[in-house]
PDB file of N, CA and C in Angstrom:
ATOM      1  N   UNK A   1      69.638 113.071 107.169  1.00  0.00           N
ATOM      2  CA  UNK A   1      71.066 112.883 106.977  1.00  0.00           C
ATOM      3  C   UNK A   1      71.286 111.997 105.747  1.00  0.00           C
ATOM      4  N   UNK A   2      72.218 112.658 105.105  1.00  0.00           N
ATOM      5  CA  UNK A   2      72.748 111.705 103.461  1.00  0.00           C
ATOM      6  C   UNK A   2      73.691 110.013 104.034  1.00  0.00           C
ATOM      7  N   UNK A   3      73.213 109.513 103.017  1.00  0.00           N
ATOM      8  CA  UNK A   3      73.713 108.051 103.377  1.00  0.00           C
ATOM      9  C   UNK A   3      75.323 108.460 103.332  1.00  0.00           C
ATOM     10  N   UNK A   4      75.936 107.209 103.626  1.00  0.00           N
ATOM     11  CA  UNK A   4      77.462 107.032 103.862  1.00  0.00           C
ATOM     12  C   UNK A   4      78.003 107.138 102.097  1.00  0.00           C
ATOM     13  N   UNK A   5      79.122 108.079 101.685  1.00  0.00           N
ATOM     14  CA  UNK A   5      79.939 107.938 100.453  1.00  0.00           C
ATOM     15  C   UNK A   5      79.917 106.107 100.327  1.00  0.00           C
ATOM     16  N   UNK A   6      80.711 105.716 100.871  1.00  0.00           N
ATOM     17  CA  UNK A   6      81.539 104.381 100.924  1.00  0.00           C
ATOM     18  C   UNK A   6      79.977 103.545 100.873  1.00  0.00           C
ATOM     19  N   UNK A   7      79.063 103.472 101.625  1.00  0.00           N
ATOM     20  CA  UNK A   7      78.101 102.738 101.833  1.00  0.00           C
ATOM     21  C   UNK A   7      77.514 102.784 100.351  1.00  0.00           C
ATOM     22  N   UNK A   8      77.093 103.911  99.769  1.00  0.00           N
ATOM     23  CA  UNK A   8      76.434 104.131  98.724  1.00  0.00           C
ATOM     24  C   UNK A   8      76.843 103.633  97.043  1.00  0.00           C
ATOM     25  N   UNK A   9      78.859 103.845  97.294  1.00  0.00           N
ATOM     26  CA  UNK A   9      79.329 103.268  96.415  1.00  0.00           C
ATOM     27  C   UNK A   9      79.565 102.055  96.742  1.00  0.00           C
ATOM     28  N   UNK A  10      79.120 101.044  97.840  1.00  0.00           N
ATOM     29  CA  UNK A  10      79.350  99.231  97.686  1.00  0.00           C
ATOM     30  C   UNK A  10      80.646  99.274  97.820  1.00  0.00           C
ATOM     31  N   UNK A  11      81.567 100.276  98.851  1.00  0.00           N
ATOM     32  CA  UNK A  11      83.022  99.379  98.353  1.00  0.00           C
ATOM     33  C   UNK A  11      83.713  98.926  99.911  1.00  0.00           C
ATOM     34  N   UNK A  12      83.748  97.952  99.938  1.00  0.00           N
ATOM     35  CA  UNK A  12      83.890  97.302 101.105  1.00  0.00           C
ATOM     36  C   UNK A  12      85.563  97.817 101.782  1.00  0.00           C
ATOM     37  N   UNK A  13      86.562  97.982 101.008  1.00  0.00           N
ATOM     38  CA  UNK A  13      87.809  98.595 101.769  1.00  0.00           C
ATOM     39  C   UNK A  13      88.162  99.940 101.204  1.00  0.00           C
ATOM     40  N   UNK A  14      88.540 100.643 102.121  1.00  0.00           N
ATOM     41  CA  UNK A  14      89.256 101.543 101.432  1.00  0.00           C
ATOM     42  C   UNK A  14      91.021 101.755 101.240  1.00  0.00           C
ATOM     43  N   UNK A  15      91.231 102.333 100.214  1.00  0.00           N
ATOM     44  CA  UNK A  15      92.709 101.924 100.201  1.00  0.00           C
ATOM     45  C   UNK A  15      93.524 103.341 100.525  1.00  0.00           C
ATOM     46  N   UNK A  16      94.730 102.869 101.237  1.00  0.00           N
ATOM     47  CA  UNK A  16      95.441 103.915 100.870  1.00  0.00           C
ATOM     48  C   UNK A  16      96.338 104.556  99.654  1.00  0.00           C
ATOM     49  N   UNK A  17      96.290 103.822  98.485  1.00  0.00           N
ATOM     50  CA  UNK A  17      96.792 104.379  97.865  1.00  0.00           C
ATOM     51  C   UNK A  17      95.930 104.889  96.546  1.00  0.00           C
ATOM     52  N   UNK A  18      94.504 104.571  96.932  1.00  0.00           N
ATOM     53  CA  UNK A  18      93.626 105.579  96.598  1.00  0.00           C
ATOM     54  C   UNK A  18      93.690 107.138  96.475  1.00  0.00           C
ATOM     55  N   UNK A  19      94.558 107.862  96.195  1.00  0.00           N
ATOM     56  CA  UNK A  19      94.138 109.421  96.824  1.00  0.00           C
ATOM     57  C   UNK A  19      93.270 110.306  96.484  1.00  0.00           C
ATOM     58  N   UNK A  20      92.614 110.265  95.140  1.00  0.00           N
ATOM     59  CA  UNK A  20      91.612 110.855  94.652  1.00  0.00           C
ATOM     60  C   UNK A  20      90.553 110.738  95.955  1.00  0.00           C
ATOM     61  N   UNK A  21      90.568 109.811  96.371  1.00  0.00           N
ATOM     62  CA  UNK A  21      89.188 109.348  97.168  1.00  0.00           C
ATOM     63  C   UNK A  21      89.495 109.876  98.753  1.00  0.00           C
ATOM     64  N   UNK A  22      90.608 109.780  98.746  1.00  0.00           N
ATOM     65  CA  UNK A  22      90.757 110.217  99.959  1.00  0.00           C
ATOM     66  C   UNK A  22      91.219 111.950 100.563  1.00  0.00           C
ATOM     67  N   UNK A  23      91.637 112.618  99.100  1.00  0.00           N
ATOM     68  CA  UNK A  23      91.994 114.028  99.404  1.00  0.00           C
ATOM     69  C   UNK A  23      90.154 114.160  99.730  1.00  0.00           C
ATOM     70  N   UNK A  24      89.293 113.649  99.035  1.00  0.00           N
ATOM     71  CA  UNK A  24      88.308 114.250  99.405  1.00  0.00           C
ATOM     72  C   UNK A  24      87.599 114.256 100.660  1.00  0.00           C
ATOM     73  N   UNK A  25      88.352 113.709 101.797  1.00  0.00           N
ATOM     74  CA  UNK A  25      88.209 113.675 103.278  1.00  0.00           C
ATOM     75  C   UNK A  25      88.977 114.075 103.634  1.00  0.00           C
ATOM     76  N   UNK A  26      89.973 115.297 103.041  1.00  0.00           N
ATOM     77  CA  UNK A  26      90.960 116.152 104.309  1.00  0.00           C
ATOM     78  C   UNK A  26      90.711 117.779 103.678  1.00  0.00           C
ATOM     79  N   UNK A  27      90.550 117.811 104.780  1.00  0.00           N
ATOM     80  CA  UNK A  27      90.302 119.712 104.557  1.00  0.00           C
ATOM     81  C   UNK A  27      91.499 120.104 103.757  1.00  0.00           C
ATOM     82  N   UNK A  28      91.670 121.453 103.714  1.00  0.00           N
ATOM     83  CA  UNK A  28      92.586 122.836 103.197  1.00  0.00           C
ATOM     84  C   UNK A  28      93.605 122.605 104.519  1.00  0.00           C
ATOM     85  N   UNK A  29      93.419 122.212 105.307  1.00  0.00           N
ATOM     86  CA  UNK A  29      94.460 122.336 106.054  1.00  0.00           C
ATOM     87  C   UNK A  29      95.430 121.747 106.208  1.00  0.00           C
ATOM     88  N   UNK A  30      94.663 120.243 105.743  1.00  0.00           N
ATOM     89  CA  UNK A  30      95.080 119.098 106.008  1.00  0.00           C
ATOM     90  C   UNK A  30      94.681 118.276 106.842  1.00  0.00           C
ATOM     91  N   UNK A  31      93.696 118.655 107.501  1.00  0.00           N
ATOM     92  CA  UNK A  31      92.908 117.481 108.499  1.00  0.00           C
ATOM     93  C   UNK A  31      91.623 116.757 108.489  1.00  0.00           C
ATOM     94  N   UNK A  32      91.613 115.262 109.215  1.00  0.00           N
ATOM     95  CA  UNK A  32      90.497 114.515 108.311  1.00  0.00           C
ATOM     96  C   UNK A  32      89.282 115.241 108.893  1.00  0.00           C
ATOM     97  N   UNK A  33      88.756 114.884 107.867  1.00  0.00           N
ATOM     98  CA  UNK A  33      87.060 116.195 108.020  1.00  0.00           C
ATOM     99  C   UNK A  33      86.144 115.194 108.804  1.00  0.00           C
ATOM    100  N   UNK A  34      85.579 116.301 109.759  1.00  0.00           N
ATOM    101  CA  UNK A  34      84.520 115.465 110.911  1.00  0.00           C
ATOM    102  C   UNK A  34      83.100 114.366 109.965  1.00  0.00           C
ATOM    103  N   UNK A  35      83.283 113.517 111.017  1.00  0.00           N
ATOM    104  CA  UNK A  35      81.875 112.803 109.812  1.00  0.00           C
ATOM    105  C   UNK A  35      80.769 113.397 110.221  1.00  0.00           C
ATOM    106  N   UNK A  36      80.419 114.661 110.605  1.00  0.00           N
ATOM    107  CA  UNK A  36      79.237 114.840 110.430  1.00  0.00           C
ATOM    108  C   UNK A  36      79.077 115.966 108.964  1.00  0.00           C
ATOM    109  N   UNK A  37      79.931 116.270 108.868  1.00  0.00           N
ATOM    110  CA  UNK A  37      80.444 117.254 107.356  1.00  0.00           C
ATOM    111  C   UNK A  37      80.315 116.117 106.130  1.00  0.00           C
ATOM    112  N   UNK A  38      81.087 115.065 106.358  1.00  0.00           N
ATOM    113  CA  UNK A  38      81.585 114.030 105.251  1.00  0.00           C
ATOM    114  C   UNK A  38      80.386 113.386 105.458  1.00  0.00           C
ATOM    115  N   UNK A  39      79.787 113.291 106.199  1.00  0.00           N
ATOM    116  CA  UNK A  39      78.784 112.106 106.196  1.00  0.00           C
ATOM    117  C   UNK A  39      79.163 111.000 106.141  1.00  0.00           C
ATOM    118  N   UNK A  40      80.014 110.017 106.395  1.00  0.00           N
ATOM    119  CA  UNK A  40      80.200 108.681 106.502  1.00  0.00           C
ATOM    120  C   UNK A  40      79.824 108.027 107.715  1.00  0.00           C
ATOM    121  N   UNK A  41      79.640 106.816 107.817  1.00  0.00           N
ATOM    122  CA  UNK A  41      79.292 106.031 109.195  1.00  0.00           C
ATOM    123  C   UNK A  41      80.284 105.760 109.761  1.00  0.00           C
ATOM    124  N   UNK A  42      80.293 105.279 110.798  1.00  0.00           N
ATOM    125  CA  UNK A  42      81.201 105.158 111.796  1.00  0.00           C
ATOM    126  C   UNK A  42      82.518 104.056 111.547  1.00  0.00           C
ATOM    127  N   UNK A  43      81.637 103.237 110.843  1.00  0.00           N
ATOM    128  CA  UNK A  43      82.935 102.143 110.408  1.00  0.00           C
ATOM    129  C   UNK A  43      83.509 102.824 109.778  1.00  0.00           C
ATOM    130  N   UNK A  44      83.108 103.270 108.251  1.00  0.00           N
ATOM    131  CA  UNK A  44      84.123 103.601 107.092  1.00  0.00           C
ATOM    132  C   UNK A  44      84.777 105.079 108.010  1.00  0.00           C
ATOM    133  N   UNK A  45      84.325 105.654 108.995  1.00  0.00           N
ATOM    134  CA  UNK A  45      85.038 106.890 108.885  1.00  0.00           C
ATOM    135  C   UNK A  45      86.279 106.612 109.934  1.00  0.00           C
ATOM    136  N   UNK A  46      86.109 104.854 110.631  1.00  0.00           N
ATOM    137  CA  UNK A  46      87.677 104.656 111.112  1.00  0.00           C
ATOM    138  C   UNK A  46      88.388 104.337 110.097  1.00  0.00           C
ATOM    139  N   UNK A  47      87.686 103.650 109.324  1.00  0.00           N
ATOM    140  CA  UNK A  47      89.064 103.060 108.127  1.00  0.00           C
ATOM    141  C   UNK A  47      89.623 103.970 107.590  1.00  0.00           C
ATOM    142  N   UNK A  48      89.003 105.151 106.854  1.00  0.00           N
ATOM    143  CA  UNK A  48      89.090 105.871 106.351  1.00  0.00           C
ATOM    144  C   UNK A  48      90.452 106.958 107.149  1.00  0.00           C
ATOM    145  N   UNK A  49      90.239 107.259 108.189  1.00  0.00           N
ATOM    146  CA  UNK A  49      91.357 107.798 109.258  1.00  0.00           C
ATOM    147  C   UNK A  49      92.757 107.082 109.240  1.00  0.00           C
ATOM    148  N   UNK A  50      92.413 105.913 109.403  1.00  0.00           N
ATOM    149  CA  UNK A  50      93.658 104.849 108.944  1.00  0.00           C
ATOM    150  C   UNK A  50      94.256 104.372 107.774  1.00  0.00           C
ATOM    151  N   UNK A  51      93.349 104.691 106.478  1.00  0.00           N
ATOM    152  CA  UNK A  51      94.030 105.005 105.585  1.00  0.00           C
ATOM    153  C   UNK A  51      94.969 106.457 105.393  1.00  0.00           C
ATOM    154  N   UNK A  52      94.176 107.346 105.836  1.00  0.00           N
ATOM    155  CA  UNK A  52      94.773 108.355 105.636  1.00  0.00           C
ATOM    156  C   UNK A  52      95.789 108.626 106.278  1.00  0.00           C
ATOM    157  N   UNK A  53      95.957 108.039 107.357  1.00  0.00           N
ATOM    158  CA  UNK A  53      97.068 108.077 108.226  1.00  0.00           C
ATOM    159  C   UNK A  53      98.414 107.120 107.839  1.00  0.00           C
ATOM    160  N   UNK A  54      97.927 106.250 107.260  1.00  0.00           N
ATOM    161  CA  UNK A  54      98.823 105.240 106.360  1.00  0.00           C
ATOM    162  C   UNK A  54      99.525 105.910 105.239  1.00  0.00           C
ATOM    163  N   UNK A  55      98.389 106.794 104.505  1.00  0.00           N
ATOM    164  CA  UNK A  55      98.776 107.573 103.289  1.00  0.00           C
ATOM    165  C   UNK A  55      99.736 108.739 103.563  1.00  0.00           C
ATOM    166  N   UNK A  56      99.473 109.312 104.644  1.00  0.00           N
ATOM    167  CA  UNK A  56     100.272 110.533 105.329  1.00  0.00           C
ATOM    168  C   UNK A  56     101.892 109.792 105.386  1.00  0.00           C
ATOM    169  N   UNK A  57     101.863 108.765 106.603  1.00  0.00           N
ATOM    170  CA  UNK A  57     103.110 107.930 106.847  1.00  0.00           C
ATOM    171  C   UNK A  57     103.764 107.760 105.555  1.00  0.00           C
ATOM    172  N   UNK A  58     103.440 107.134 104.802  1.00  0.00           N
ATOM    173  CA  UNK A  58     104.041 106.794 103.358  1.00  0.00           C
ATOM    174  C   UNK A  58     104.654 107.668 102.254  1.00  0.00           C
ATOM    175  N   UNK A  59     104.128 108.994 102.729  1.00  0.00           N
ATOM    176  CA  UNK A  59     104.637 110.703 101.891  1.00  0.00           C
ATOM    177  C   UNK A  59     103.213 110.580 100.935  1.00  0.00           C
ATOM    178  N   UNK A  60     102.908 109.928 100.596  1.00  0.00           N
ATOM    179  CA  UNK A  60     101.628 110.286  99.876  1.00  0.00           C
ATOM    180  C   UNK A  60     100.869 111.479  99.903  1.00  0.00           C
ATOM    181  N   UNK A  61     100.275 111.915 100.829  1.00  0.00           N
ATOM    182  CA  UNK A  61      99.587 113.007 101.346  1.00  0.00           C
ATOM    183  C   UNK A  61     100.464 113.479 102.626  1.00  0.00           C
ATOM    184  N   UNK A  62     100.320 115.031 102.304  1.00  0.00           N
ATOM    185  CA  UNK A  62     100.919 116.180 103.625  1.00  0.00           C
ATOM    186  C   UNK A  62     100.085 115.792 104.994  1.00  0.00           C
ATOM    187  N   UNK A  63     100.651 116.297 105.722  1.00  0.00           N
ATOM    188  CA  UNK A  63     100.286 116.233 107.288  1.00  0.00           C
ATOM    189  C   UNK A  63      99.624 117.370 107.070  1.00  0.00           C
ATOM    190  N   UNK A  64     100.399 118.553 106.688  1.00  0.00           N
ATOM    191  CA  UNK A  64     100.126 120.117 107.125  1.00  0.00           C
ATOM    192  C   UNK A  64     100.090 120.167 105.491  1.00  0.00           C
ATOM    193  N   UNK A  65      99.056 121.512 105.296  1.00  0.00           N
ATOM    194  CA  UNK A  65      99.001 122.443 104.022  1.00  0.00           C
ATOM    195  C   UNK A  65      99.853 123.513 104.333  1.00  0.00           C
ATOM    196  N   UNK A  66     100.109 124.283 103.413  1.00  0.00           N
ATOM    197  CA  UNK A  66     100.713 126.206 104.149  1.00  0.00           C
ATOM    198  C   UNK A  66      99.894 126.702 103.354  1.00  0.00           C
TER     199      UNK A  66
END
């Protein structure tokens, strides 16, 4: 199994108003991608949910694709 994104790049928070970094954890559909696909560990892949969910709340990123 590939190490953690987040682990590998040293970055201790993730942000939500990051989105480059974070479209790359939501599918075509719009939903956050399982960590066994993304490969992240368990910490970063709660933060990561909660950013994105922060980012969603805020209009930043769609809920839904069409």
């Amino acid at each position: 199994m590939s190490q953690c994104f987040f682990c590998s790049q040293n970055l201790k928070n993730i942000d939500y108003k990051d989105l480059e970094i974070l479209k790359r954890f939501v599918s075509g559909q719009g939903k956050i991608v399982d960590p066994r696909y993304s490969s992240t560990c368990a910490k970063h892949q709660r933060a990561l949910a909660q950013a994105i969910k922060r980012a969603r709340y805020l209009g930043l990123l769609p809920f839904v694709r069409r």
